[in-house]
Protein backbone atom coordinates (compact mmCIF):
# COMPACT_ATOMS: atom_id res chain seq x y z
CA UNK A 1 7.30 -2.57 34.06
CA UNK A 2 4.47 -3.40 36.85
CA UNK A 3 2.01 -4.18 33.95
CA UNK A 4 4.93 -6.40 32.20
CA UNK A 5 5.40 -7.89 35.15
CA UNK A 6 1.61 -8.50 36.37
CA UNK A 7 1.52 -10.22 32.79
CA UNK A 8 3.90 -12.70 33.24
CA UNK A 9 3.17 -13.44 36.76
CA UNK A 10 -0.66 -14.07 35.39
CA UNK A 11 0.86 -16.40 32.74
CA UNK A 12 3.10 -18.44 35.12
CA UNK A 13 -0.38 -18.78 37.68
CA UNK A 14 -1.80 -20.60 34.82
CA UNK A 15 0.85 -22.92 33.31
CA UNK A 16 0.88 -23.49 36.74
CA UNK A 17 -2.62 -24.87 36.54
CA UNK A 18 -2.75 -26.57 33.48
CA UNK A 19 0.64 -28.77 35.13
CA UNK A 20 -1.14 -29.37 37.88
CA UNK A 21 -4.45 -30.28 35.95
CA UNK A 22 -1.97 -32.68 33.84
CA UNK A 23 -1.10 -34.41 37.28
CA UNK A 24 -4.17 -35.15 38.32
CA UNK A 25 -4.90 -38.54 38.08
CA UNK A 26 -8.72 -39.53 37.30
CA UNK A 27 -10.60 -42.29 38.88
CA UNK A 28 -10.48 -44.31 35.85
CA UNK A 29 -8.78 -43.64 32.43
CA UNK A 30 -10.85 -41.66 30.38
CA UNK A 31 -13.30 -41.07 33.15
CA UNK A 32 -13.60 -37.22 34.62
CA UNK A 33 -15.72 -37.08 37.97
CA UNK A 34 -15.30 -35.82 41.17
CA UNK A 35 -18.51 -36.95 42.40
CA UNK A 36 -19.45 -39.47 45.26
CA UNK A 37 -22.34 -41.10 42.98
CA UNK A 38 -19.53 -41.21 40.28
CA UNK A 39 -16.65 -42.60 42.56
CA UNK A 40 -18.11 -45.61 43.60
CA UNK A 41 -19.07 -46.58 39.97
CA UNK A 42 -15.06 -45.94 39.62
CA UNK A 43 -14.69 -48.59 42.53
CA UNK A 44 -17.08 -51.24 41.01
CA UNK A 45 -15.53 -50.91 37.75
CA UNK A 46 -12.25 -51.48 39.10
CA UNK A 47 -13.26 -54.67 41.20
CA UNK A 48 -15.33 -56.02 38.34
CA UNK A 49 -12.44 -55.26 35.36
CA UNK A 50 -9.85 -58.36 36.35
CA UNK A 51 -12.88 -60.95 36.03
CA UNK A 52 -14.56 -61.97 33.17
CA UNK A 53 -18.22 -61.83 34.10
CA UNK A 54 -20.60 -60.49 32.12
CA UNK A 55 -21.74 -56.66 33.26
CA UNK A 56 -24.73 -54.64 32.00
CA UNK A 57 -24.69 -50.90 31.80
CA UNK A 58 -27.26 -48.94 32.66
CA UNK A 59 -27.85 -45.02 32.32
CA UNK A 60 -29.62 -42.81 30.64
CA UNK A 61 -28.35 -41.89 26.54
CA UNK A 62 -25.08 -39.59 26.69
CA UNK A 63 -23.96 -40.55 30.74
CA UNK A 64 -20.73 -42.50 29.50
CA UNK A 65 -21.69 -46.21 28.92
CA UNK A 66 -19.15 -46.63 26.56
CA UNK A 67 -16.67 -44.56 28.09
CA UNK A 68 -17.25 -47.26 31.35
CA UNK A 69 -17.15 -50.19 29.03
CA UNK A 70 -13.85 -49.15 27.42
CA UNK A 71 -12.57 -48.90 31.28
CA UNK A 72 -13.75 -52.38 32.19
CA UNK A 73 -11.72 -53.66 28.85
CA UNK A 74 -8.66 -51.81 29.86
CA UNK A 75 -8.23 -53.01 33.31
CA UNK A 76 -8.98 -56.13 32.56
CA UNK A 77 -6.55 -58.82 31.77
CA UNK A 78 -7.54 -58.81 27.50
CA UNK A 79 -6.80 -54.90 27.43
CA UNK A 80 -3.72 -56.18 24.64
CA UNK A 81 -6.48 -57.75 22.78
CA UNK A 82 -9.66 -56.12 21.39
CA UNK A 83 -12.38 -54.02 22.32
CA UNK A 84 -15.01 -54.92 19.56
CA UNK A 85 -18.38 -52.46 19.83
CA UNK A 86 -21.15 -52.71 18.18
CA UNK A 87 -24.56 -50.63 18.86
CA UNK A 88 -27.36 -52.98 18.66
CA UNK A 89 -30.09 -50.30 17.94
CA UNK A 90 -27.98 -48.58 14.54
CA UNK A 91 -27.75 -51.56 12.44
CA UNK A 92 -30.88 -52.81 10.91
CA UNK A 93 -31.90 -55.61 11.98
CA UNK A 94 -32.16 -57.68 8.52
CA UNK A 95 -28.19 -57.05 8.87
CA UNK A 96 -27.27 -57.60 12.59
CA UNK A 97 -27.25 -61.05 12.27
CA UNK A 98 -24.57 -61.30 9.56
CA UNK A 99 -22.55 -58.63 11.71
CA UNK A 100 -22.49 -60.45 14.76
CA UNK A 101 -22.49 -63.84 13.52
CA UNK A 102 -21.24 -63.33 9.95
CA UNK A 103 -21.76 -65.36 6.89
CA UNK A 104 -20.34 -68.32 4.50
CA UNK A 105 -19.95 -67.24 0.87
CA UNK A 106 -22.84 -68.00 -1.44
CA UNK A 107 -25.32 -67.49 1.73
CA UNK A 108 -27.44 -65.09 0.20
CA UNK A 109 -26.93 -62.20 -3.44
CA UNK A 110 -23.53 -60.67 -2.28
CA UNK A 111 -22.00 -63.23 -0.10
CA UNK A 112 -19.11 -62.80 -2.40
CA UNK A 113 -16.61 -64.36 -0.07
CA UNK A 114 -16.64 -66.12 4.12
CA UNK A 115 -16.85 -63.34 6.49
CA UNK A 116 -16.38 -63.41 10.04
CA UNK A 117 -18.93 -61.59 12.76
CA UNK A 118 -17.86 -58.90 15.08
CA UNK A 119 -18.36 -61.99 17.72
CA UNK A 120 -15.29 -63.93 16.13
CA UNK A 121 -13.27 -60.90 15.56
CA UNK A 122 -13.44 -60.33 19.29
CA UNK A 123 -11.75 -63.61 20.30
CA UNK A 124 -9.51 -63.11 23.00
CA UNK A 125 -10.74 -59.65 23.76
CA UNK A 126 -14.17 -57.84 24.70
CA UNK A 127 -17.43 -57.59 23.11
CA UNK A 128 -19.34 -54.73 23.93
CA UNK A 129 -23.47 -55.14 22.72
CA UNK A 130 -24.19 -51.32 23.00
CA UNK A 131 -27.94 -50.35 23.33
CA UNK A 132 -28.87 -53.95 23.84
CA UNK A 133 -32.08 -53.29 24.73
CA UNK A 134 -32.72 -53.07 20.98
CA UNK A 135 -31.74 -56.22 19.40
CA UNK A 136 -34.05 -57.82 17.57
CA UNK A 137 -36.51 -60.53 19.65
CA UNK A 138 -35.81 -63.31 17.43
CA UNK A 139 -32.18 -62.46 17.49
CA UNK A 140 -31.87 -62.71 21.40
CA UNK A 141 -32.18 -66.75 20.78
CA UNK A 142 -29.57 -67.02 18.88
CA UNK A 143 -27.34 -64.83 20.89
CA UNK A 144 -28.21 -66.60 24.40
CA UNK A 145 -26.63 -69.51 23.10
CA UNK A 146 -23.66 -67.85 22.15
CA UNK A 147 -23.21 -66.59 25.99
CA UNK A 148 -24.03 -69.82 27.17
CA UNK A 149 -22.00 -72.41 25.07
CA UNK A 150 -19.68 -69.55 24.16
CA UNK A 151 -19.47 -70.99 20.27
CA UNK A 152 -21.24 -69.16 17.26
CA UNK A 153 -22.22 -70.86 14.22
CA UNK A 154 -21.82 -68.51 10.67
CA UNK A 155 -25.15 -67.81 8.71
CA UNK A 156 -24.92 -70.50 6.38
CA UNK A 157 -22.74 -72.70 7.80
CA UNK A 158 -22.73 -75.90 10.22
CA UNK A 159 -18.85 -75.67 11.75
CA UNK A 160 -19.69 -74.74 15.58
CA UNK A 161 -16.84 -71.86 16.26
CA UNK A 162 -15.81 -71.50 19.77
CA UNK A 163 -15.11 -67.46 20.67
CA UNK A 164 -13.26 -66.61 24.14
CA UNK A 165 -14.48 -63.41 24.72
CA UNK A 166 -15.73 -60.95 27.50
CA UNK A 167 -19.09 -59.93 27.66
CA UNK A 168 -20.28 -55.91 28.14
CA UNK A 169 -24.17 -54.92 27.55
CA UNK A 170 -24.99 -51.46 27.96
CA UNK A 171 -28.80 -49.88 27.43
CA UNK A 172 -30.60 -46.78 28.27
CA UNK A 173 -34.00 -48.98 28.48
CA UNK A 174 -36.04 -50.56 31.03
CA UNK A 175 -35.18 -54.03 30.39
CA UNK A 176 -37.41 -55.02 33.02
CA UNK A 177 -40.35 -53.14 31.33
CA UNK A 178 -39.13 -54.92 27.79
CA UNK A 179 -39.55 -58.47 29.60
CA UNK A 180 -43.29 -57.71 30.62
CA UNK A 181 -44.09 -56.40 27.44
CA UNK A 182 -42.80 -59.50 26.01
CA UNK A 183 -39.91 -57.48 23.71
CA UNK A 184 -36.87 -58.87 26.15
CA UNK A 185 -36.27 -62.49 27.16
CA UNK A 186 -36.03 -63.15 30.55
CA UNK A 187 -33.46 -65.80 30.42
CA UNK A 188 -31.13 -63.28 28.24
CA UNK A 189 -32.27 -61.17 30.71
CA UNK A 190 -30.65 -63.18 33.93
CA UNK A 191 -27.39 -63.98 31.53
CA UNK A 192 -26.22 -60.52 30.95
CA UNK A 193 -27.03 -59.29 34.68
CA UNK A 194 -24.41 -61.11 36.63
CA UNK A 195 -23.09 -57.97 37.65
CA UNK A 196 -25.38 -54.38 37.16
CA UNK A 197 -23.55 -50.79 36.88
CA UNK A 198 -26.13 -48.02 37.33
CA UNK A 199 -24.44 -44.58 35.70
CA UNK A 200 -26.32 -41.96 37.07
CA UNK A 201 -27.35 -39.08 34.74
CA UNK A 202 -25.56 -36.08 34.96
CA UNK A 203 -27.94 -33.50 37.10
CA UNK A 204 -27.58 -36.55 40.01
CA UNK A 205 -24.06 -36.01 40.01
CA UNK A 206 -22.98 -33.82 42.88
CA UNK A 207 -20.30 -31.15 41.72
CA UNK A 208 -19.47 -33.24 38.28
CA UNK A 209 -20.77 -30.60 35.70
CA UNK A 210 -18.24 -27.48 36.42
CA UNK A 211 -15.63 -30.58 36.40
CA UNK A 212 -16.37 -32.00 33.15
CA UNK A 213 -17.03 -28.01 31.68
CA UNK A 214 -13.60 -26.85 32.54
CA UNK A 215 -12.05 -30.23 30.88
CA UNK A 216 -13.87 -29.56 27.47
CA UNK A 217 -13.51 -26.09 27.92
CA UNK A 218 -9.71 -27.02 27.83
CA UNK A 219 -9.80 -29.76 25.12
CA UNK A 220 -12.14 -27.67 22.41
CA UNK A 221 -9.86 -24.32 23.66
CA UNK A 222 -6.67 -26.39 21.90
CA UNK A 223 -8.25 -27.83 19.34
CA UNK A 224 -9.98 -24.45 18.11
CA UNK A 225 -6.62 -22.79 18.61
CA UNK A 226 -8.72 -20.10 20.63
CA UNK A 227 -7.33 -18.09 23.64
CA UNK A 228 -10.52 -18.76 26.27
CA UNK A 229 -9.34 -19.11 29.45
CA UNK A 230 -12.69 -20.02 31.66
CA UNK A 231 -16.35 -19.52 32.52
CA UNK A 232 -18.09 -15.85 34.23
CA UNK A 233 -20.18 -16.03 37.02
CA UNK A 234 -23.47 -16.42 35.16
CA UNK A 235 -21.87 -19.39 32.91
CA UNK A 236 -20.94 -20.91 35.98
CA UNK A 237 -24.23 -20.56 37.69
CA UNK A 238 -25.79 -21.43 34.48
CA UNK A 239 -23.80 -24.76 34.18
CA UNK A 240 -24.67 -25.94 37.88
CA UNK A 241 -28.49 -25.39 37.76
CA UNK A 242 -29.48 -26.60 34.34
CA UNK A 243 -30.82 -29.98 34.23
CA UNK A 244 -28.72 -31.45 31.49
CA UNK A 245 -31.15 -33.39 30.01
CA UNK A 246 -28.70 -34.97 27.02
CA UNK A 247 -26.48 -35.55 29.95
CA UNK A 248 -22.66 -35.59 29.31
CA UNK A 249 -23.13 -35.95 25.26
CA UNK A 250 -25.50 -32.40 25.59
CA UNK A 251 -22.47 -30.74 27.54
CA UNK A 252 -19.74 -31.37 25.36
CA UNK A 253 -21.83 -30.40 22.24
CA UNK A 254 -22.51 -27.28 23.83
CA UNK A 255 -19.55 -26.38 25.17
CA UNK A 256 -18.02 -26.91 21.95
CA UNK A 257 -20.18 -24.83 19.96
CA UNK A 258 -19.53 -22.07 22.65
CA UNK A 259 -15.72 -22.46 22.52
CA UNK A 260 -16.23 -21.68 18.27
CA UNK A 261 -19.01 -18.96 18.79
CA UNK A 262 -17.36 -16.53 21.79
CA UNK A 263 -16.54 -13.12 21.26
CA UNK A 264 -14.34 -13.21 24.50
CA UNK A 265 -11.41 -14.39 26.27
CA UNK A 266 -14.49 -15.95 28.64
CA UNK A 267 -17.46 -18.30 28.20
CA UNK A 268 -20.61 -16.42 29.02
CA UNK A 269 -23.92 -18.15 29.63
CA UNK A 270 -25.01 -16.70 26.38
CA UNK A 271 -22.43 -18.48 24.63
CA UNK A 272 -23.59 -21.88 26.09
CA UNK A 273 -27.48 -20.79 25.33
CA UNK A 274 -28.18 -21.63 28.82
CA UNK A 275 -30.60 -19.18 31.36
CA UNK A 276 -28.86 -17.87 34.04
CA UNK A 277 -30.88 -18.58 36.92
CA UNK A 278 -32.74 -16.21 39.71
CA UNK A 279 -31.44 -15.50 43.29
CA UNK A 280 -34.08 -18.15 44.39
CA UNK A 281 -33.32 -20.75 41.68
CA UNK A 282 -29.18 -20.50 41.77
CA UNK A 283 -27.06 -22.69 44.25
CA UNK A 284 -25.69 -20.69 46.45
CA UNK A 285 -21.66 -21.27 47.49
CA UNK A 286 -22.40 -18.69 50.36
CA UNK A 287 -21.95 -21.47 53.37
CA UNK A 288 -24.34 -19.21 56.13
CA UNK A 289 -26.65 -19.30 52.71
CA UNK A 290 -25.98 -22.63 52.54
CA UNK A 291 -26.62 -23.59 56.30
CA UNK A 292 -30.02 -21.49 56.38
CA UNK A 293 -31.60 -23.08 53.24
CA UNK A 294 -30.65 -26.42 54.96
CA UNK A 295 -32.31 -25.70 58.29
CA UNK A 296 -35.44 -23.99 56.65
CA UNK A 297 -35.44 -27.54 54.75
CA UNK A 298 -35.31 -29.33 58.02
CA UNK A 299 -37.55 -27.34 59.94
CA UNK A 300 -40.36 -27.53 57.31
CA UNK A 301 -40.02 -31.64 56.66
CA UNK A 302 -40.15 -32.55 60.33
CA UNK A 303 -43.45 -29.96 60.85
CA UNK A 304 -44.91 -31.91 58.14
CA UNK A 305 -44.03 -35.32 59.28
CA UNK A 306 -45.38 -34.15 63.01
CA UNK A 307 -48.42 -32.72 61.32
CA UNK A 308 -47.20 -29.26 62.69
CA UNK A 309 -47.11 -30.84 66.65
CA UNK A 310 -43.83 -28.43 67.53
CA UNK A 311 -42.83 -30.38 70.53
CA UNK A 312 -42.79 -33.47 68.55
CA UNK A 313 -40.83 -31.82 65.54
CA UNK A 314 -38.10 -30.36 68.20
CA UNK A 315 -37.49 -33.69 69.27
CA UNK A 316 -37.15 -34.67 65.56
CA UNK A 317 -34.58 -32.16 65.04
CA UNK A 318 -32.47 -32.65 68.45
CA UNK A 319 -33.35 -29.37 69.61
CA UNK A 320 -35.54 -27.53 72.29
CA UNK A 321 -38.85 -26.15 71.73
CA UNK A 322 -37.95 -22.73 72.56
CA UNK A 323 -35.05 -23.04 69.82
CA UNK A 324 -37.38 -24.35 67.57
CA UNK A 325 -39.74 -21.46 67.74
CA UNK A 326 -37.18 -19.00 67.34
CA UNK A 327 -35.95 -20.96 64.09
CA UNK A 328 -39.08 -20.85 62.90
CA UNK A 329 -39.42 -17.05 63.38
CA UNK A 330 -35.93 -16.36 61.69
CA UNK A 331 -37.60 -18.37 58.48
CA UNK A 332 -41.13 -17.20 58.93
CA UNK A 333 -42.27 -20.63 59.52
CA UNK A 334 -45.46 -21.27 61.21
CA UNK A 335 -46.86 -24.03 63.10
CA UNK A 336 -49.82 -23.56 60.55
């Protein structure tokens, strides 16, 4: 009966859970972060969504560009209309053309019929130029015009075609780099800049990783139909102190895999294929642990800004010399 009982109590503590994970509302629609660095990209993408000026992305590959692009369309006023995406950097670029701008029939072997460019099938809506930092130079004429007179002109064809459309560029490159190098025009440059989002990677986001783990931990759990109900310590610590280098992309991959591969009810670190780190390496959630790494820290930088002069570093640090001294006992610090 106790055992019974234990078992349904431990069932009830985590439909509990999962209701209360269901409530939670996110800072944006498809968006999970818990983050400062995070939060106010939530903010600017919810001042910039009811306008329609034209925002570039930038963050490294796999940090959520289109995930931020799709949340800019859906708060904005054309969310009924479409979202048209098209990645700049997959489609060769003897073909880009015709997909953005499309074609009149007879324009070239296998213009069977008029087709119309992703550009015209946006009307009304959004066009998102994914990975814009790729398009082809002698393309980025042709589309400047389009942003500026806001009419395209099919491959083939004379008839000037006005589009209504919102503009979203998103790129994991250096556009700034491109320009000097002479692979980006500057003038495109300045048009698709009004307004800048910087998505910082994933290892800059404080507290974000366990977040996002636990929600595709969840997702993968139901679609996989398996019974895993969490991380161990070592995944945990695992998950915190890895660099994510593939950013939130590398995380769900992984995560997934693990969800398919684990013997257990829990995902291990092994599962994940991730080193669990040292005592000296892992964060530690210890707050005395916490405070003394943080005062060692502190004690160390304002020596070295002082060039080791301890009465200057005391005042530095708001504290007396005496104090100082004994801090820098406690951490085996040395004027030296």
């Amino acid at each position: 009966m106790i055992v019974d009982r234990a078992y349904q109590v431990h069932e009830l503590g985590i439909e509990n859970r999962k209701l209360l994970q269901s409530q939670h509302k996110t800072p944006l629609e498809g968006v999970i972060a818990t983050s400062p660095q995070m939060l106010k990209v939530c903010r600017t993408v919810e001042k910039v969504a009811p306008s329609d000026i034209t925002t570039l992305l930038l963050g490294a590959s796999g940090t959520g560009k289109e995930v931020i692009a799709r949340a800019l369309h859906e708060l904005s006023p054309r969310a009924s209309k479409k979202l048209v995406a098209i990645n700049c950097a997959a489609i060769p670029d003897t073909l880009l053309e015709s997909e953005l701008f499309g074609y009149e029939k007879g324009t070239f072997t296998g213009a069977a019929k008029q087709t119309k460019g992703k550009i015209e099938y946006a009307d009304g809506g959004t066009l998102f130029l994914d990975e814009i930092g790729d398009l082809p130079f002698e393309l980025q004429a042709k589309l400047l015009r389009f942003i500026q007179e806001r009419v395209v002109e099919r491959i083939g064809g004379r008839e000037e075609i006005p589009v209504d459309v919102r503009i979203i560029c998103a790129t994991h490159q250096n556009l700034k780099e491109l320009i000097a190098e002479g692979r980006f025009r500057e003038d495109l440059f300045y048009r698709i800049s009004d307004i800048v989002i910087n998505i910082p990677a994933l290892k800059e986001r404080e507290g974000d990783a366990i977040v996002l783990a636990k929600a595709f931990l969840d997702r993968f759990s139901k679609e996989q139909h398996r019974a895993i109900h969490g991380f161990d310590t070592d995944a945990v610590m695992a998950i915190e102190n890895y660099d994510w280098p593939g950013n939130v992309r590398e995380m769900e991959s992984r995560i997934k895999r693990a969800v398919i591969m684990a013997d257990g009810s829990t995902i291990t670190a092994e599962d994940l294929e991730l080193e669990t780190p040292d005592g000296e390496e892992a964060m530690p959630l210890n707050l005395q642990q916490v405070r003394d790494q943080a005062e060692q820290a502190a004690i160390a930088r304002a020596l070295n800004h002082t060039d080791a002069n301890v009465s200057e570093a005391a005042k530095i640090l708001g504290i007396t010399r005496p104090t100082l001294y004994r801090m820098m006992e406690k951490y085996g610090l040395s004027s030296e």
